[in-house]
C-alpha atoms as a PDB file:
ATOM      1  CA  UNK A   1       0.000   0.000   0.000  1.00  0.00           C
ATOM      2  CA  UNK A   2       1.570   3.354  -0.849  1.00  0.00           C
ATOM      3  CA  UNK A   3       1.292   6.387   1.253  1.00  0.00           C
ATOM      4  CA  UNK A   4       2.385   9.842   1.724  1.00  0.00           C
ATOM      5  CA  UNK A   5       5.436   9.100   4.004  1.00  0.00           C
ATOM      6  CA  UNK A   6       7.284   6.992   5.238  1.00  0.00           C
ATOM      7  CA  UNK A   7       5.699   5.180   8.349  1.00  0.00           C
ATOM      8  CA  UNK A   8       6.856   6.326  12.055  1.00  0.00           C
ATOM      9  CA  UNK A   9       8.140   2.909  13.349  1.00  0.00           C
ATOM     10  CA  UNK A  10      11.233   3.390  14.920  1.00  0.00           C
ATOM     11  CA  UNK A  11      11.663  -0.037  15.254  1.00  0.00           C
ATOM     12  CA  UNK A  12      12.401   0.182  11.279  1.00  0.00           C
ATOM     13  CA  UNK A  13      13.095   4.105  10.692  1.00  0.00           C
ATOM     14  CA  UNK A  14      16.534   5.335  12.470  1.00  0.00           C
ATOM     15  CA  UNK A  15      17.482   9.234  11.601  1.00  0.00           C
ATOM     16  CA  UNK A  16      20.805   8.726  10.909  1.00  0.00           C
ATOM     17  CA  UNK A  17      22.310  12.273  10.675  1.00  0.00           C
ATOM     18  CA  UNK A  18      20.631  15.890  10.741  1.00  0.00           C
ATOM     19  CA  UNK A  19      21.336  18.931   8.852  1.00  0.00           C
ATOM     20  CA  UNK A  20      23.486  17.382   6.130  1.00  0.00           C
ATOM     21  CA  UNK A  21      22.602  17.807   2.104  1.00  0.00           C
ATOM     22  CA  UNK A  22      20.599  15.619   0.653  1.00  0.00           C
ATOM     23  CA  UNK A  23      19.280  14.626  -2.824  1.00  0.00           C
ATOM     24  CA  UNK A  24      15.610  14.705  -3.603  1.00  0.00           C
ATOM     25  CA  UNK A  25      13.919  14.014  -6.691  1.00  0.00           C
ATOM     26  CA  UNK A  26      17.239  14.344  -8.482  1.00  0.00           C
ATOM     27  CA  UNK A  27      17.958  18.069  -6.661  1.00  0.00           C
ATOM     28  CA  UNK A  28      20.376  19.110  -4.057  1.00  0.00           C
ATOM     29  CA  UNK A  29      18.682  20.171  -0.975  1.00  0.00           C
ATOM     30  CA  UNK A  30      20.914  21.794   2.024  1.00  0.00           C
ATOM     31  CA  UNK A  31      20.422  22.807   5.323  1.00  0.00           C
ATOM     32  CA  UNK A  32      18.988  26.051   5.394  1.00  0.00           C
ATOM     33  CA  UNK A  33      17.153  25.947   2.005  1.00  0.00           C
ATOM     34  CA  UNK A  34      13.367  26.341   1.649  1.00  0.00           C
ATOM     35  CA  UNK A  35      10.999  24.161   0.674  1.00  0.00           C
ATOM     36  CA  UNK A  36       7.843  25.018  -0.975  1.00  0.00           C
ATOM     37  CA  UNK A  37       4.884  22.856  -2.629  1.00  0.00           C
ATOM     38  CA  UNK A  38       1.754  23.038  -3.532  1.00  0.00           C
ATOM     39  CA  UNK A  39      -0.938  20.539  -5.985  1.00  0.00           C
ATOM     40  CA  UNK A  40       1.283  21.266  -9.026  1.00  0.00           C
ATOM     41  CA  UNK A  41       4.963  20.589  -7.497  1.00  0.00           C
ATOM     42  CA  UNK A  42       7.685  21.320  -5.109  1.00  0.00           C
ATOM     43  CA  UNK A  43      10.490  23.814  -5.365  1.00  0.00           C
ATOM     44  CA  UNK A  44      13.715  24.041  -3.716  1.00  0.00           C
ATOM     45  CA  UNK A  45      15.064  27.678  -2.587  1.00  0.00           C
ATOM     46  CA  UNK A  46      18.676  27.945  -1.746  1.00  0.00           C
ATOM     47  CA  UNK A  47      18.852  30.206   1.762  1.00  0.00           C
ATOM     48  CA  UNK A  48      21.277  32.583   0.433  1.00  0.00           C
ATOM     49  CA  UNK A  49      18.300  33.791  -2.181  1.00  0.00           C
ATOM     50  CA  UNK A  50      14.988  32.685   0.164  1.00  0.00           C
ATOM     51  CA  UNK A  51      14.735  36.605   0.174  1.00  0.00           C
ATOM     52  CA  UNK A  52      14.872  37.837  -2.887  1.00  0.00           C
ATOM     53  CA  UNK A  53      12.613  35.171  -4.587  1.00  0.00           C
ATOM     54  CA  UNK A  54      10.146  36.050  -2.145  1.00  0.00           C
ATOM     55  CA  UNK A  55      10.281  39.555  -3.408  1.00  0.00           C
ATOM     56  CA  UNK A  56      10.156  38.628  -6.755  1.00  0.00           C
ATOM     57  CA  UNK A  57       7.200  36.121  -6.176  1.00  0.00           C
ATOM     58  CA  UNK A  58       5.115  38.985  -4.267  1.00  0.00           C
ATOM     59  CA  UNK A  59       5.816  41.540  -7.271  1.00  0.00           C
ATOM     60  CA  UNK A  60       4.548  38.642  -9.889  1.00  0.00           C
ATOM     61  CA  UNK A  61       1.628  37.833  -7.758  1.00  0.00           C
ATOM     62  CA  UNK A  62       0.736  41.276  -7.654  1.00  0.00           C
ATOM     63  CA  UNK A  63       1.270  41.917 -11.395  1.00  0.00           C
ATOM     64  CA  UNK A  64      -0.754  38.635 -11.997  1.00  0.00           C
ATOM     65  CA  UNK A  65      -3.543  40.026 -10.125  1.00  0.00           C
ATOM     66  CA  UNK A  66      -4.168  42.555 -12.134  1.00  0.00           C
ATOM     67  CA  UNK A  67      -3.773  40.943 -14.747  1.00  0.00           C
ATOM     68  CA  UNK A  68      -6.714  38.685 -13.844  1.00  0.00           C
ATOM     69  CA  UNK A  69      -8.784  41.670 -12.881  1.00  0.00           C
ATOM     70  CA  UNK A  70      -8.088  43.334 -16.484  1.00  0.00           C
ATOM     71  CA  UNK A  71      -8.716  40.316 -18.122  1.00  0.00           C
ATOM     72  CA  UNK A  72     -12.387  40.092 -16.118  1.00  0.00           C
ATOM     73  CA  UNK A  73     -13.171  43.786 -17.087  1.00  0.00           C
ATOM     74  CA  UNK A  74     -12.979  42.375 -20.965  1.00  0.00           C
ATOM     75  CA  UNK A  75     -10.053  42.745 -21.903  1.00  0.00           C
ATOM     76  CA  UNK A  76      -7.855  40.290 -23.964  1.00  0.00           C
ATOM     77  CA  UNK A  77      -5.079  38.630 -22.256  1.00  0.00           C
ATOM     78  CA  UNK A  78      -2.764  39.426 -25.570  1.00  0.00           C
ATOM     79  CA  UNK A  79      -0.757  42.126 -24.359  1.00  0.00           C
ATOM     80  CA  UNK A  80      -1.230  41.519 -20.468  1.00  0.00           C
ATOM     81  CA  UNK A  81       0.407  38.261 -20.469  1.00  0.00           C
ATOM     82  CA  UNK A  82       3.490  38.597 -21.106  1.00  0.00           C
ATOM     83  CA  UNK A  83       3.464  42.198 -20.667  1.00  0.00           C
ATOM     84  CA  UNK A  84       4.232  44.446 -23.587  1.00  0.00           C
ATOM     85  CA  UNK A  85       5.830  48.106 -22.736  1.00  0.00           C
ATOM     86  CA  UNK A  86       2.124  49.498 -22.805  1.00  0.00           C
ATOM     87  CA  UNK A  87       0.704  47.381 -20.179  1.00  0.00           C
ATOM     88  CA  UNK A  88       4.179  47.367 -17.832  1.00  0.00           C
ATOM     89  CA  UNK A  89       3.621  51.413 -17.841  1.00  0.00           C
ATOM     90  CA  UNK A  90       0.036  50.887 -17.161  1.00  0.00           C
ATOM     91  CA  UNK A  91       0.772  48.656 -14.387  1.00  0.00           C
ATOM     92  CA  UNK A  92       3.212  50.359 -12.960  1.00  0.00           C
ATOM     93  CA  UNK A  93       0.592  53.794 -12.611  1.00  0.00           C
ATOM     94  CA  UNK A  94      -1.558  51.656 -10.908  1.00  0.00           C
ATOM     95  CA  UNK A  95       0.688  50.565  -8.453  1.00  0.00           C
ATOM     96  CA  UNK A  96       1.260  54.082  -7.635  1.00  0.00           C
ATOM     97  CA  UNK A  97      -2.445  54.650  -7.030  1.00  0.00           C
ATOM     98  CA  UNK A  98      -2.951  51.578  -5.274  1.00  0.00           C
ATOM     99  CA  UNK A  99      -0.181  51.277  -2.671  1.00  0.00           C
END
């Protein structure tokens, strides 16, 4: 029977060592990094950048926002997604508004 994880019998589970790298799913993973998942994967964020992807994932998820409310006003998603220079500019004078 398959399941989610491994079962919690210590009789047949030891942890061996603790904060050492690993491989998973063919990917380094090192002490420190963070891991994120959700229903369509599982990403692996080195520590040194944790920061700045967060950034950068807020700013998208804000931009994509948007873009879902333009798109639900009628307008075509050409254009909005990927931006062109007209819609970045637009964008970014509603971010100034909306703060």
């Amino acid at each position: 029977m398959a399941a989610r994880s491994a079962p919690l019998n210590l009789v047949r589970h030891h942890a061996i060592d603790m904060q050492v790298p690993i491989g998973c799913g063919g990917v380094a993973v090192y002490p420190g990094d963070v891991v994120v998942g959700d229903a369509e994967g599982v990403v692996v964020i080195p520590s040194a950048i944790a920061g700045e992807v967060a950034q950068e994932a807020a700013a998208q998820t804000r931009f994509e926002d948007w873009v879902e409310v333009k798109v639900k006003e009628g307008r075509s998603i050409f254009g909005l997604y990927p931006p062109n220079a007209e819609t970045k500019a637009e964008f970014e004078a509603w971010k100034s508004k909306n703060k």
